[in-house]
C-alpha atoms as a PDB file:
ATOM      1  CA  UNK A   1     -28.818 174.792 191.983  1.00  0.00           C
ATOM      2  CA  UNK A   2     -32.160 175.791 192.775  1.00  0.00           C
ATOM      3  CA  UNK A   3     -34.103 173.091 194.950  1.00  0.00           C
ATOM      4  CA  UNK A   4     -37.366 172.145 197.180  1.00  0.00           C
ATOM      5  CA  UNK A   5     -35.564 174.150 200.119  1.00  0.00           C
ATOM      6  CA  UNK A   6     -35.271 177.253 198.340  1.00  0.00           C
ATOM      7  CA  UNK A   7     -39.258 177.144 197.080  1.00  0.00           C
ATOM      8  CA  UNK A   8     -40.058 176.479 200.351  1.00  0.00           C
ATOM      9  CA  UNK A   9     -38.405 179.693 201.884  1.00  0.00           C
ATOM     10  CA  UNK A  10     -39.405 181.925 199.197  1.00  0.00           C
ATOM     11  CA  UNK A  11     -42.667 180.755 199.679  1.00  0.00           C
ATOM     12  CA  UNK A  12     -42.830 180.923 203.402  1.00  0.00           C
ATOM     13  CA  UNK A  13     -41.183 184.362 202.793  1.00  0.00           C
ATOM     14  CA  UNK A  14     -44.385 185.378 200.710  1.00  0.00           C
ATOM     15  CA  UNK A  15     -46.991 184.559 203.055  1.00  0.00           C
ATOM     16  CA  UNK A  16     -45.086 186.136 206.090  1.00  0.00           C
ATOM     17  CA  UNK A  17     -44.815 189.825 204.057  1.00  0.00           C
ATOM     18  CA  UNK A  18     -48.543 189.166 202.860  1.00  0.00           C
ATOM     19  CA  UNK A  19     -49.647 188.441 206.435  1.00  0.00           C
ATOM     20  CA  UNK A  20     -47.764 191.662 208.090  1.00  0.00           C
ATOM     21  CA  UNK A  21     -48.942 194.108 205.359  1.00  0.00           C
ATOM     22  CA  UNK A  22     -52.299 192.996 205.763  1.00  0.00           C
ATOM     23  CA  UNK A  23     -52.310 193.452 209.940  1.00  0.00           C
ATOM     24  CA  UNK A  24     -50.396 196.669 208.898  1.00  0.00           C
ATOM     25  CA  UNK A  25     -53.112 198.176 206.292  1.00  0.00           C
ATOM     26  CA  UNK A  26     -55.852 196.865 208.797  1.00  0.00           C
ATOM     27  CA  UNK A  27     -53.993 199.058 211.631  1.00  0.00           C
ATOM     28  CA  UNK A  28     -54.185 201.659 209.358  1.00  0.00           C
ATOM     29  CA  UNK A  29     -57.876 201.173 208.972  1.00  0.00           C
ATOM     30  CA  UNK A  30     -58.941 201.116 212.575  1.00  0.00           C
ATOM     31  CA  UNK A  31     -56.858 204.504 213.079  1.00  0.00           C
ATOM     32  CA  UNK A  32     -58.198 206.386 210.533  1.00  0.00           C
ATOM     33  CA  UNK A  33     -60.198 209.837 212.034  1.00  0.00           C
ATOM     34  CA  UNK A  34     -63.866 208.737 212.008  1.00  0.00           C
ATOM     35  CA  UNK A  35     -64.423 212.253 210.892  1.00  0.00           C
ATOM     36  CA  UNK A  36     -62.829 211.726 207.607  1.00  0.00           C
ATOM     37  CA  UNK A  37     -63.664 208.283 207.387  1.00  0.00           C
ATOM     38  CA  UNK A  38     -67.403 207.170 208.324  1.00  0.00           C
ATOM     39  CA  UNK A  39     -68.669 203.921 209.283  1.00  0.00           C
ATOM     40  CA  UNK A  40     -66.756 200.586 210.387  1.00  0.00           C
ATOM     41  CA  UNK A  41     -62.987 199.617 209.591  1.00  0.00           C
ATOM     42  CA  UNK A  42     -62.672 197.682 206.837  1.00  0.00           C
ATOM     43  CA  UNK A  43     -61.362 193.755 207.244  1.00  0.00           C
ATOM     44  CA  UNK A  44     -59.557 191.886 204.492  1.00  0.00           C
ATOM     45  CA  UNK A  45     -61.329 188.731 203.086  1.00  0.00           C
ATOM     46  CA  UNK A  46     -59.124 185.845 202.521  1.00  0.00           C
ATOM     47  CA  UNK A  47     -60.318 183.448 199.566  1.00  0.00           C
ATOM     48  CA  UNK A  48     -58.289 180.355 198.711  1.00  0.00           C
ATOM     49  CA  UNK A  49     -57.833 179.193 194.950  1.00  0.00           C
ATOM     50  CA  UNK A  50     -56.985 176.236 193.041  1.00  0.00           C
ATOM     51  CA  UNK A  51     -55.404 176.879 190.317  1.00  0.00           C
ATOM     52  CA  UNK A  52     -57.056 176.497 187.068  1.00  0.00           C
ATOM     53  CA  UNK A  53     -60.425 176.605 189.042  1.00  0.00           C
ATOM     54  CA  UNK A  54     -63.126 179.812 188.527  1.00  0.00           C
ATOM     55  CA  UNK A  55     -61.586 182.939 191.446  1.00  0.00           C
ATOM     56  CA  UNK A  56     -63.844 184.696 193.306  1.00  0.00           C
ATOM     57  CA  UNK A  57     -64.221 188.660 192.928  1.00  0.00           C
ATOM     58  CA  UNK A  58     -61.034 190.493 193.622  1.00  0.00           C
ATOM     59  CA  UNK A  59     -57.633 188.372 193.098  1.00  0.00           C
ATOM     60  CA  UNK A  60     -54.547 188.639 191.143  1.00  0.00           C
ATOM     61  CA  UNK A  61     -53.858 185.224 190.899  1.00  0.00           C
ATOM     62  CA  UNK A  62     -53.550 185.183 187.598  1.00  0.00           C
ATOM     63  CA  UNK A  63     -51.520 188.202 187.271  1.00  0.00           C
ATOM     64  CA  UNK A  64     -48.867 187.313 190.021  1.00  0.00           C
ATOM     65  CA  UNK A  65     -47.829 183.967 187.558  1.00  0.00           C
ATOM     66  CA  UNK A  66     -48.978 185.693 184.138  1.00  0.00           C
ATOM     67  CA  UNK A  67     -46.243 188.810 184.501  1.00  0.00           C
ATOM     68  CA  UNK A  68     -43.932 185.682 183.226  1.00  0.00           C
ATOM     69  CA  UNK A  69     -46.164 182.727 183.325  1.00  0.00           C
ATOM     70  CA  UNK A  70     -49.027 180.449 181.516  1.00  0.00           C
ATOM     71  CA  UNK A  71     -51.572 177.572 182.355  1.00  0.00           C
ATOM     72  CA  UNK A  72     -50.792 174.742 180.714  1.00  0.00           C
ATOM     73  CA  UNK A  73     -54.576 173.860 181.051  1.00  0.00           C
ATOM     74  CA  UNK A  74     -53.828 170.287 182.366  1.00  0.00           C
ATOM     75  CA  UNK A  75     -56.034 169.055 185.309  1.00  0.00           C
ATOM     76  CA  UNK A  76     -52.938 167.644 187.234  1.00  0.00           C
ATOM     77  CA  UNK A  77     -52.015 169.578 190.431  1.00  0.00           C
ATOM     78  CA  UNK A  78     -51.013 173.097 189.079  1.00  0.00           C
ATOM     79  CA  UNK A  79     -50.793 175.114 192.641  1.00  0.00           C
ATOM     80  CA  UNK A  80     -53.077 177.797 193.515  1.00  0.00           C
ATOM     81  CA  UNK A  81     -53.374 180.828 196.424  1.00  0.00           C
ATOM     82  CA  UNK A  82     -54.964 183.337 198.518  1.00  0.00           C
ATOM     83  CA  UNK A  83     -56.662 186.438 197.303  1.00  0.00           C
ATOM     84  CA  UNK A  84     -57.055 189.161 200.150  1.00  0.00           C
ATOM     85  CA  UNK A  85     -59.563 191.880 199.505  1.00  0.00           C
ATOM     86  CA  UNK A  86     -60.449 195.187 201.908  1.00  0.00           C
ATOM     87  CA  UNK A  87     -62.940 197.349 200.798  1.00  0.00           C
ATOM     88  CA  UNK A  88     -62.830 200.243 204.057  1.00  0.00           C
ATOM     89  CA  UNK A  89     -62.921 203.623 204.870  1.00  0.00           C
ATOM     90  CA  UNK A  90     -59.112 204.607 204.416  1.00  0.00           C
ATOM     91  CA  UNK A  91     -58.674 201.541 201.705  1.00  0.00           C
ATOM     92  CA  UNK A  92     -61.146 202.467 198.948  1.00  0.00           C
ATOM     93  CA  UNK A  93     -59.729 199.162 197.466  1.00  0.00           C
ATOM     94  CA  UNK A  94     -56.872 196.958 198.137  1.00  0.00           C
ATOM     95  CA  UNK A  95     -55.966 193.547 197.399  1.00  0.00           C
ATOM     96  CA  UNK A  96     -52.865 191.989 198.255  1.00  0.00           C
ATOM     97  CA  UNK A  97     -52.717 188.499 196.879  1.00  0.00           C
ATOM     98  CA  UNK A  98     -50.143 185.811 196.999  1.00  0.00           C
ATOM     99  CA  UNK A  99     -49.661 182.106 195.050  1.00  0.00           C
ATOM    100  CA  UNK A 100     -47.704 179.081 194.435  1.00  0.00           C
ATOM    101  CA  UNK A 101     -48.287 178.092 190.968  1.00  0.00           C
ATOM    102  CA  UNK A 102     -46.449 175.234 188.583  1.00  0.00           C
ATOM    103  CA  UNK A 103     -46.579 172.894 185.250  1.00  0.00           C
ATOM    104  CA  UNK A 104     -45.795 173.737 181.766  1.00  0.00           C
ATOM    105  CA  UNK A 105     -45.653 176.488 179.907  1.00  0.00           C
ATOM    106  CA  UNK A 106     -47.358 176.132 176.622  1.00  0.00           C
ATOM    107  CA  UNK A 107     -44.751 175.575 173.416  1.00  0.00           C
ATOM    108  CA  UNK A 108     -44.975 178.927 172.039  1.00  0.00           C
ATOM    109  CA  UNK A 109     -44.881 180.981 175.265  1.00  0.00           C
ATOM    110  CA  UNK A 110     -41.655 178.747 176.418  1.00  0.00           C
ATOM    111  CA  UNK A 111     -39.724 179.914 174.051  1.00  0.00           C
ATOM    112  CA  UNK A 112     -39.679 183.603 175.686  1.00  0.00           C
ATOM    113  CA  UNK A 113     -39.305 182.465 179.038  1.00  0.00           C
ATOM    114  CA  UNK A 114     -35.533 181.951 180.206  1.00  0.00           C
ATOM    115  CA  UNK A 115     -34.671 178.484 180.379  1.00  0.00           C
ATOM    116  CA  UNK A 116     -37.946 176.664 179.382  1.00  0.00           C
ATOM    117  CA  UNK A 117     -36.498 176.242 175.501  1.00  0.00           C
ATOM    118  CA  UNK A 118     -34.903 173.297 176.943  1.00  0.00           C
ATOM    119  CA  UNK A 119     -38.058 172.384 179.607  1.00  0.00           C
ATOM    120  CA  UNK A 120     -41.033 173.429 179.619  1.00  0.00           C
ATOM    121  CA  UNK A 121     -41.748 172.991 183.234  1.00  0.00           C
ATOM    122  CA  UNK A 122     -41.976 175.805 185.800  1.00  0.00           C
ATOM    123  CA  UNK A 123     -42.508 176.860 189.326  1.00  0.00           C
ATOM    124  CA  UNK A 124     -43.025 180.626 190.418  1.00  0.00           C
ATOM    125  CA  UNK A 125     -44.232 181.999 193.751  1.00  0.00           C
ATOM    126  CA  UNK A 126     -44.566 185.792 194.604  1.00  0.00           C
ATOM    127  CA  UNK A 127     -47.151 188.468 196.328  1.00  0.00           C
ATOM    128  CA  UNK A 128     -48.757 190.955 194.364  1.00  0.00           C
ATOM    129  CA  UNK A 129     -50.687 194.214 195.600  1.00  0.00           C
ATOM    130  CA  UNK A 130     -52.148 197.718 194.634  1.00  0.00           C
ATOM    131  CA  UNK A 131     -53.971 200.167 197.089  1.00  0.00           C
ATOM    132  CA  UNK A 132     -56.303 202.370 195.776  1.00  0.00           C
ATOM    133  CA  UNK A 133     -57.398 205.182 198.380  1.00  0.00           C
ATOM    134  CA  UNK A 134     -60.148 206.668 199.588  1.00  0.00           C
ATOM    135  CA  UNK A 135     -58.474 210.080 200.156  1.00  0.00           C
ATOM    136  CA  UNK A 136     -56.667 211.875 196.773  1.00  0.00           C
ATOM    137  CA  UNK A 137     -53.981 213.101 199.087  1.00  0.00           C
ATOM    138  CA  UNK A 138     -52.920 209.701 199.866  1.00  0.00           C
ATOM    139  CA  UNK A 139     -50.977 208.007 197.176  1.00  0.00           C
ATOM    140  CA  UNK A 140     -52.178 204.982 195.338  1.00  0.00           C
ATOM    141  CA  UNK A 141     -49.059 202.374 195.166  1.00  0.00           C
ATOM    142  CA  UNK A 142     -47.972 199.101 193.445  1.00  0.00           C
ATOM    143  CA  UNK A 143     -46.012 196.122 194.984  1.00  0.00           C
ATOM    144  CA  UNK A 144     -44.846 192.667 193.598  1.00  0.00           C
ATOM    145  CA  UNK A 145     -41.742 190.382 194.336  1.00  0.00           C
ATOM    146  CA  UNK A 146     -41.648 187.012 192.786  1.00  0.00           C
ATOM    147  CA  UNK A 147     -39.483 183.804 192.173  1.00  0.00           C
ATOM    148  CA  UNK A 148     -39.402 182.202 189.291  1.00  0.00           C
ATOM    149  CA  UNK A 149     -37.454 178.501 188.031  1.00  0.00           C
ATOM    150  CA  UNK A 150     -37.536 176.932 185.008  1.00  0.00           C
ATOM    151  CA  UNK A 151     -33.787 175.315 184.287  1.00  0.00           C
ATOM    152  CA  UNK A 152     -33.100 178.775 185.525  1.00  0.00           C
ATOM    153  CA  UNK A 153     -34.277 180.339 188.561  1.00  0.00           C
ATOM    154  CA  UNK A 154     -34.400 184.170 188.883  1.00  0.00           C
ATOM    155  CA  UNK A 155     -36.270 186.684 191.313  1.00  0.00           C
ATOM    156  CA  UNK A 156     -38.053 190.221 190.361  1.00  0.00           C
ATOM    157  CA  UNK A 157     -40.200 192.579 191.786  1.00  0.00           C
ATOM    158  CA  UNK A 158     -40.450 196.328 192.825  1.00  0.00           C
ATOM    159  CA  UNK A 159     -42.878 199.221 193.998  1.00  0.00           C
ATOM    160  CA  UNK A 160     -44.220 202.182 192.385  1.00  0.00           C
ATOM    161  CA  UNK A 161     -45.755 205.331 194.300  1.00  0.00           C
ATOM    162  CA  UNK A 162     -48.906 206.637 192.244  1.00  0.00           C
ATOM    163  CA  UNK A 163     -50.189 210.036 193.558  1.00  0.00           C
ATOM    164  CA  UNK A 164     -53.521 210.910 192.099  1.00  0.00           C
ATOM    165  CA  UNK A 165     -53.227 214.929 192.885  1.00  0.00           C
ATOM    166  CA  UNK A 166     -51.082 217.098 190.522  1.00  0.00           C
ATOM    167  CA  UNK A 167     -49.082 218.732 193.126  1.00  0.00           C
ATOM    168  CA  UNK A 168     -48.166 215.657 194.572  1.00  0.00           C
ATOM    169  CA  UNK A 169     -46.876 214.106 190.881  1.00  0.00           C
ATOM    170  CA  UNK A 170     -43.143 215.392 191.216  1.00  0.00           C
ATOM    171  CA  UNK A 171     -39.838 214.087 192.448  1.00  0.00           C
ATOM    172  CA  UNK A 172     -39.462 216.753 195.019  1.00  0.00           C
ATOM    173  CA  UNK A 173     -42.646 215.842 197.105  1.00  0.00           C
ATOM    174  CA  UNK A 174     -41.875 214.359 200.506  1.00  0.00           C
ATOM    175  CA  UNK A 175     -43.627 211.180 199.573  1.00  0.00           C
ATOM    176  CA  UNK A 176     -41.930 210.437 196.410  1.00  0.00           C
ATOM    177  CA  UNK A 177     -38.215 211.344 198.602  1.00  0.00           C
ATOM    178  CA  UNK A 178     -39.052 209.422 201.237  1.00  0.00           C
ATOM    179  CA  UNK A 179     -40.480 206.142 199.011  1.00  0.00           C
ATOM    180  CA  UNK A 180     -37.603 206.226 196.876  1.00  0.00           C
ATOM    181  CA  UNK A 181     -34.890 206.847 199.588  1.00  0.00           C
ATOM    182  CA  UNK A 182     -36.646 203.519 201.470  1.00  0.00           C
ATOM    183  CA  UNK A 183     -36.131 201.597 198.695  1.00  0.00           C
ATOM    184  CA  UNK A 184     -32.305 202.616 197.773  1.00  0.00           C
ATOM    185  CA  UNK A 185     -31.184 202.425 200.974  1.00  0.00           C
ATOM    186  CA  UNK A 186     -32.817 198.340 200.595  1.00  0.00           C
ATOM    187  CA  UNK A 187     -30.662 198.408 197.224  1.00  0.00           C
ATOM    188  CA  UNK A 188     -27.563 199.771 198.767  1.00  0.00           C
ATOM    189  CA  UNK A 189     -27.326 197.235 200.976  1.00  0.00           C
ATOM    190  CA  UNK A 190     -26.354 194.530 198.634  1.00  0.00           C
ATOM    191  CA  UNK A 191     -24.874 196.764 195.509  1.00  0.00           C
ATOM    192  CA  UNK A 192     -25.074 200.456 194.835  1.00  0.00           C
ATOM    193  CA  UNK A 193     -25.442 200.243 191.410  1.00  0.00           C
ATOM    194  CA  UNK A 194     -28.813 198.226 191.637  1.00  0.00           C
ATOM    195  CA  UNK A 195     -30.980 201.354 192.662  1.00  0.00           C
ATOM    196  CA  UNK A 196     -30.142 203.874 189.947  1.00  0.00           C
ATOM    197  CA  UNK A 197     -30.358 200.629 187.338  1.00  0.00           C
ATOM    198  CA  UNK A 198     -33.998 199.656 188.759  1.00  0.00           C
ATOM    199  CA  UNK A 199     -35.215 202.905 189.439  1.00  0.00           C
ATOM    200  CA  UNK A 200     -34.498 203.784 185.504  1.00  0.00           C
ATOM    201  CA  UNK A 201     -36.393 200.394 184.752  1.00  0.00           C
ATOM    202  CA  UNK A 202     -39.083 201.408 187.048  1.00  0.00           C
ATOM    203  CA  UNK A 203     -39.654 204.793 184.714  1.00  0.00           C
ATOM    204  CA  UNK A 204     -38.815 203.248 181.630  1.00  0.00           C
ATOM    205  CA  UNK A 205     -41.684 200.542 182.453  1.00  0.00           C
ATOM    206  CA  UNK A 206     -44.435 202.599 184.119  1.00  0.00           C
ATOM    207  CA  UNK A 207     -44.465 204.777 181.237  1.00  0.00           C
ATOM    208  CA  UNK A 208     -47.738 205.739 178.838  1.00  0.00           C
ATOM    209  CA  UNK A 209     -46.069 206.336 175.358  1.00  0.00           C
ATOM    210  CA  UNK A 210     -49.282 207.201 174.190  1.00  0.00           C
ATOM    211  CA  UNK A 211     -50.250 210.387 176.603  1.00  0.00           C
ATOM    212  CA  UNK A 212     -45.940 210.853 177.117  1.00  0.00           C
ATOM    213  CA  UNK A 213     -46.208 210.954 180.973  1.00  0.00           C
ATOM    214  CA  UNK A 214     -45.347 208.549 183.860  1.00  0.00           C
ATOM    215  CA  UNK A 215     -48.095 206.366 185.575  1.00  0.00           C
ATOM    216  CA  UNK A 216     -46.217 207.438 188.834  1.00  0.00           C
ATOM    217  CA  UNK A 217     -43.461 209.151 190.647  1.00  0.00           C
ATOM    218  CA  UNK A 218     -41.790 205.927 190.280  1.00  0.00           C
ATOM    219  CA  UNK A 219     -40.087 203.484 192.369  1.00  0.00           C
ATOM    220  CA  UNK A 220     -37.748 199.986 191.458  1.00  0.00           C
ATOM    221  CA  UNK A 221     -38.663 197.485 189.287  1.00  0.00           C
ATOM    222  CA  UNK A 222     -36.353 194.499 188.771  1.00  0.00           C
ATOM    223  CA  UNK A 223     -36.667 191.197 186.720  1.00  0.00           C
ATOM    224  CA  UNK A 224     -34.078 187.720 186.199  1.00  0.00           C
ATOM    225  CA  UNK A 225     -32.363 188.890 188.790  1.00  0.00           C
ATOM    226  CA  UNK A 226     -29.736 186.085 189.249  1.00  0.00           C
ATOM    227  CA  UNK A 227     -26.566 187.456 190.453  1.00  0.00           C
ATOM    228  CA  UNK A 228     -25.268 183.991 190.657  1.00  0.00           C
ATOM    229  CA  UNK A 229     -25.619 183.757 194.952  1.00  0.00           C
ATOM    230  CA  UNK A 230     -29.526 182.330 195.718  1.00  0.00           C
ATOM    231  CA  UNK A 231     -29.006 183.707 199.494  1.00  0.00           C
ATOM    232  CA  UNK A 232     -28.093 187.334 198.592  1.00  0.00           C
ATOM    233  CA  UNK A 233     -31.158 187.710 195.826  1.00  0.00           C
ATOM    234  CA  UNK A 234     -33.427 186.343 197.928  1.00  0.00           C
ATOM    235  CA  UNK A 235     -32.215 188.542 201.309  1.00  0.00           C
ATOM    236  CA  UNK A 236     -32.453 191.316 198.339  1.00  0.00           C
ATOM    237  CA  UNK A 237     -35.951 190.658 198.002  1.00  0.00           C
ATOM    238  CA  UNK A 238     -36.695 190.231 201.145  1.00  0.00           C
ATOM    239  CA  UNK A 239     -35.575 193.930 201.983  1.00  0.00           C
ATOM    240  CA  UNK A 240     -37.695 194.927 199.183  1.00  0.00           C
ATOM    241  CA  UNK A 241     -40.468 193.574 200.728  1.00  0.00           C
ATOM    242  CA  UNK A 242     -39.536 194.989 204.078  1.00  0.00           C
ATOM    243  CA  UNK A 243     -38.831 198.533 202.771  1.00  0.00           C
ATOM    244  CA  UNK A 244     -42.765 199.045 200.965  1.00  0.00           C
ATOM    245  CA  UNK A 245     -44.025 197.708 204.609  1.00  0.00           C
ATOM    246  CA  UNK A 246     -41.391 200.582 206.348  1.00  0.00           C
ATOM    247  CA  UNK A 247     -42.100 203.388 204.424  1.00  0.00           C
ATOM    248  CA  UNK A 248     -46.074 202.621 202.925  1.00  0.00           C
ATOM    249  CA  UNK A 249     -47.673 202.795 205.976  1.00  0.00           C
ATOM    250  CA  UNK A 250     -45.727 205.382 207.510  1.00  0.00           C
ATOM    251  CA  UNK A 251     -46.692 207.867 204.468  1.00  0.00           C
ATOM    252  CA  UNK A 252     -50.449 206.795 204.773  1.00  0.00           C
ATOM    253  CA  UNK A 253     -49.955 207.573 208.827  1.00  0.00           C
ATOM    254  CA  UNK A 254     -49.084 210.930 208.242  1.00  0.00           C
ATOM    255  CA  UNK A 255     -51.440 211.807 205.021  1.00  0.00           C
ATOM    256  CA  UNK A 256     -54.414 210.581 206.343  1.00  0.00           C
ATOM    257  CA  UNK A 257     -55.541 213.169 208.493  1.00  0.00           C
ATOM    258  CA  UNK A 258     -55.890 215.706 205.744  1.00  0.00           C
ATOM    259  CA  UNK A 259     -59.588 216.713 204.400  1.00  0.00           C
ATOM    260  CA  UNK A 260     -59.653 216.693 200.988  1.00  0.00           C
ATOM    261  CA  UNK A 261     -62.457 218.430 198.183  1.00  0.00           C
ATOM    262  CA  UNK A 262     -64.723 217.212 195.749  1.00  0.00           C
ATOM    263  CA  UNK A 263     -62.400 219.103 193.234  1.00  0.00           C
ATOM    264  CA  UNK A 264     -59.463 217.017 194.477  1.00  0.00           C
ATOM    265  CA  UNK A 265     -61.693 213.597 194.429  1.00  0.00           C
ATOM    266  CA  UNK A 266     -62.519 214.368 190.243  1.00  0.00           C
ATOM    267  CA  UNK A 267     -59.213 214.862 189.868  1.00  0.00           C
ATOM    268  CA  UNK A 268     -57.599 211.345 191.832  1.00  0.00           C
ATOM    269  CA  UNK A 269     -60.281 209.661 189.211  1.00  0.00           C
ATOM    270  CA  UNK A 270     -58.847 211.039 186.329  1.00  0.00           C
ATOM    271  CA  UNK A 271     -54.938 209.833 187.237  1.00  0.00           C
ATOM    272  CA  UNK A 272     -56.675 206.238 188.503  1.00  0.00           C
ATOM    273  CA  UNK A 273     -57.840 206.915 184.476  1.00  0.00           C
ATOM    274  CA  UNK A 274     -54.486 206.479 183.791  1.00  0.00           C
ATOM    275  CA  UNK A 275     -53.854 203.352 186.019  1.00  0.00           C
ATOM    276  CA  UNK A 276     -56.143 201.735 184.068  1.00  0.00           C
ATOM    277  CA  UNK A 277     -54.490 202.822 180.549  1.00  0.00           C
ATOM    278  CA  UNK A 278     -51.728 200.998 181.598  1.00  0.00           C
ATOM    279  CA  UNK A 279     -52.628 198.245 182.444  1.00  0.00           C
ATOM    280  CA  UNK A 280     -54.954 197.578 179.450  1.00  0.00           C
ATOM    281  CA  UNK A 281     -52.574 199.293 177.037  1.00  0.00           C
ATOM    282  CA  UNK A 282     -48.970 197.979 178.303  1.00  0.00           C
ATOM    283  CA  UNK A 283     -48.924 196.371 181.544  1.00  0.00           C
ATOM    284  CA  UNK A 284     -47.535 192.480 180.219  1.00  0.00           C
ATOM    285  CA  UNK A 285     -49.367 190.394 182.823  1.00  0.00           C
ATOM    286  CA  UNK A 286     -52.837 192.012 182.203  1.00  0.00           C
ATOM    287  CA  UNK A 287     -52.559 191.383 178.724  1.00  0.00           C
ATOM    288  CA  UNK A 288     -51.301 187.804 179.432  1.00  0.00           C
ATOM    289  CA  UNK A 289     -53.849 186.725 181.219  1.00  0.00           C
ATOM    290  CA  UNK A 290     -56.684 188.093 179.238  1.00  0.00           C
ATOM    291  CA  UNK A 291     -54.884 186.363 175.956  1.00  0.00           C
ATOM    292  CA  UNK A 292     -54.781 183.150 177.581  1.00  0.00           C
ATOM    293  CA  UNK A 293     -58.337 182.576 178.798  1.00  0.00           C
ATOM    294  CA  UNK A 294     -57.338 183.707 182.876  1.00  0.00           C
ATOM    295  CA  UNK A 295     -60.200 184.785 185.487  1.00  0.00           C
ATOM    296  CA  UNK A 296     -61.393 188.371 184.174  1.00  0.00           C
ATOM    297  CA  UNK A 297     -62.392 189.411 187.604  1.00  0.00           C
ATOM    298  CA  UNK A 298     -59.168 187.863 188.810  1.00  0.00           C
ATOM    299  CA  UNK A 299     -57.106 189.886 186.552  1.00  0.00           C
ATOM    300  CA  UNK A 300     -58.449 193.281 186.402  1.00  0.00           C
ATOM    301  CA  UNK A 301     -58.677 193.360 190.162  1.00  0.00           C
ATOM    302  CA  UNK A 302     -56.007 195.935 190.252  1.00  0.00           C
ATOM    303  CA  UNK A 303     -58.647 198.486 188.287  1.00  0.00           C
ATOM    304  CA  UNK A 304     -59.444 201.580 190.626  1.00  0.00           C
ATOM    305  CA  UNK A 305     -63.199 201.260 191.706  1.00  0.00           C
ATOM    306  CA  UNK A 306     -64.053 205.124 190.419  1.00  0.00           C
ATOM    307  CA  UNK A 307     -62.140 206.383 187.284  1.00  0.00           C
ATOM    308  CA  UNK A 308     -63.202 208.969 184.879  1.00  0.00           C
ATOM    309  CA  UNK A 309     -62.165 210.072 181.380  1.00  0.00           C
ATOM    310  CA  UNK A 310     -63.190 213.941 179.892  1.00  0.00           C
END
């Protein structure tokens, strides 16, 4: 049985991953060749939110809860968050947000939510970030893990690698080996079965039926996970979390260095393009949240700030 204790280390949890990727991508940020990368390192801006109250430019707190949940509109305590926004030099754009939301889900969205048929009441905390770079030869990339409890209580999460240069788009490239050996070897640890079951979720999700290509090279992606023991999940997700802040960085250490053209640059905005096909087109939080009256800015933080369509 799922209780305050368990909220209260997921949530702590959270916070801690949010706070080391941040000190990790501003790292990242100060070492970056000023060659390459004019002008001062970029700082992330921390914005608290209420929930239910108007967010500031730049947060996903909407879309961390809306993947699987809904304001009840009430004006009793519902939760809220922290939005975390870097604009740089290296970090064309990155937010990594986290939040502590609860109440009720509204009738007809309870009855698709596992365990809120019965109660309508909810609680879900998670972290939720996507970096979109300045260089194309450094990969855009996806993160989330999340707890959710209704009568049930489940976690779910993953990462997806998106390069934004053709010859980077394929299993075979270093980046996608590495990424995707981080993450099975997090997997492994607990069953060997989970990685080849989430990695096939991961393409089956981040997948644009309409243009019949990936978004990414892929990654995990994982949802009720409930394997029955609430201390092995949530170690599970924990290693998730640990595994993107192992292997992210490391691949934006080494890739960062590299010049890149203005060829190159026209053709990262035409795959960030395709980011943002996604998530209007499929991706089930953005639509959520835009169905049920969330922050607009809030929600479509996540859009690249230069795409382009021919």
């Amino acid at each position: 049985m799922i209780d305050e204790t368990h909220k209260t280390k997921a949530r702590a949890w959270f916070e801690e991953l949010r706070d080391s990727i941040m000190a990790a991508f501003e790292a990242l940020e100060r070492e970056a060749p000023a060659d390459l990368y004019p002008g001062q390192p970029g700082r992330f801006v921390r914005t608290p939110w209420t929930r239910g109250a108007p967010a500031a430019e730049g947060g996903e707190k909407d879309k961390i809860a809306s993947d699987q949940t809904t304001p009840d509109h009430t004006t009793s305590d519902q939760g809220g968050g922290v939005m975390g926004m870097m604009r740089g030099r290296l970090f064309e754009k990155v937010g990594v947000h986290t939040s502590t939301v609860y109440g009720e889900f509204s009738p007809d969205f309870a009855k698709q939510i596992p365990g809120a048929d019965k109660d309508p009441r909810f609680w879900a905390s998670g972290i939720s970030l996507i970096a979109h770079m300045a260089n194309p030869r450094v990969p855009a990339v996806h993160m989330n893990t999340r707890m959710i409890v209704t009568t049930k209580g489940w976690f779910g999460g993953g990462a997806d690698l998106n390069p934004t240069l053709d010859a980077d788009r394929r299993a075979d490239h270093p980046d996608a080996v590495d990424f995707h050996a981080r993450l099975k070897a997090a997997c492994d640890g607990f069953d060997e079965g989970w990685y080849g079951r989430y990695k096939k979720w991961a393409d089956d999700y981040f997948w644009l039926p309409h243009r019949g290509e990936p978004r990414g090279v892929g990654g995990i992606f994982y949802d009720h996970h409930d394997s029955g023991d609430w201390d092995r999940d949530f170690a599970f997700t924990q290693d998730v979390g640990k595994a993107f802040l192992d292997i992210q960085p490391a691949i934006i250490r080494r890739r960062m260095g590299e010049s890149w053209t203005g060829a190159e640059r026209h053709e990262q905005a035409k795959w960030r393009g395709r980011y943002v096909e996604f998530n209007l087109l499929y991706d089930r939080g953005t639509h959520f949240g835009l169905k049920t009256g969330g922050n607009v800015e809030s929600i479509l933080s996540s859009m690249p700030p230069i795409a382009e369509w021919k």
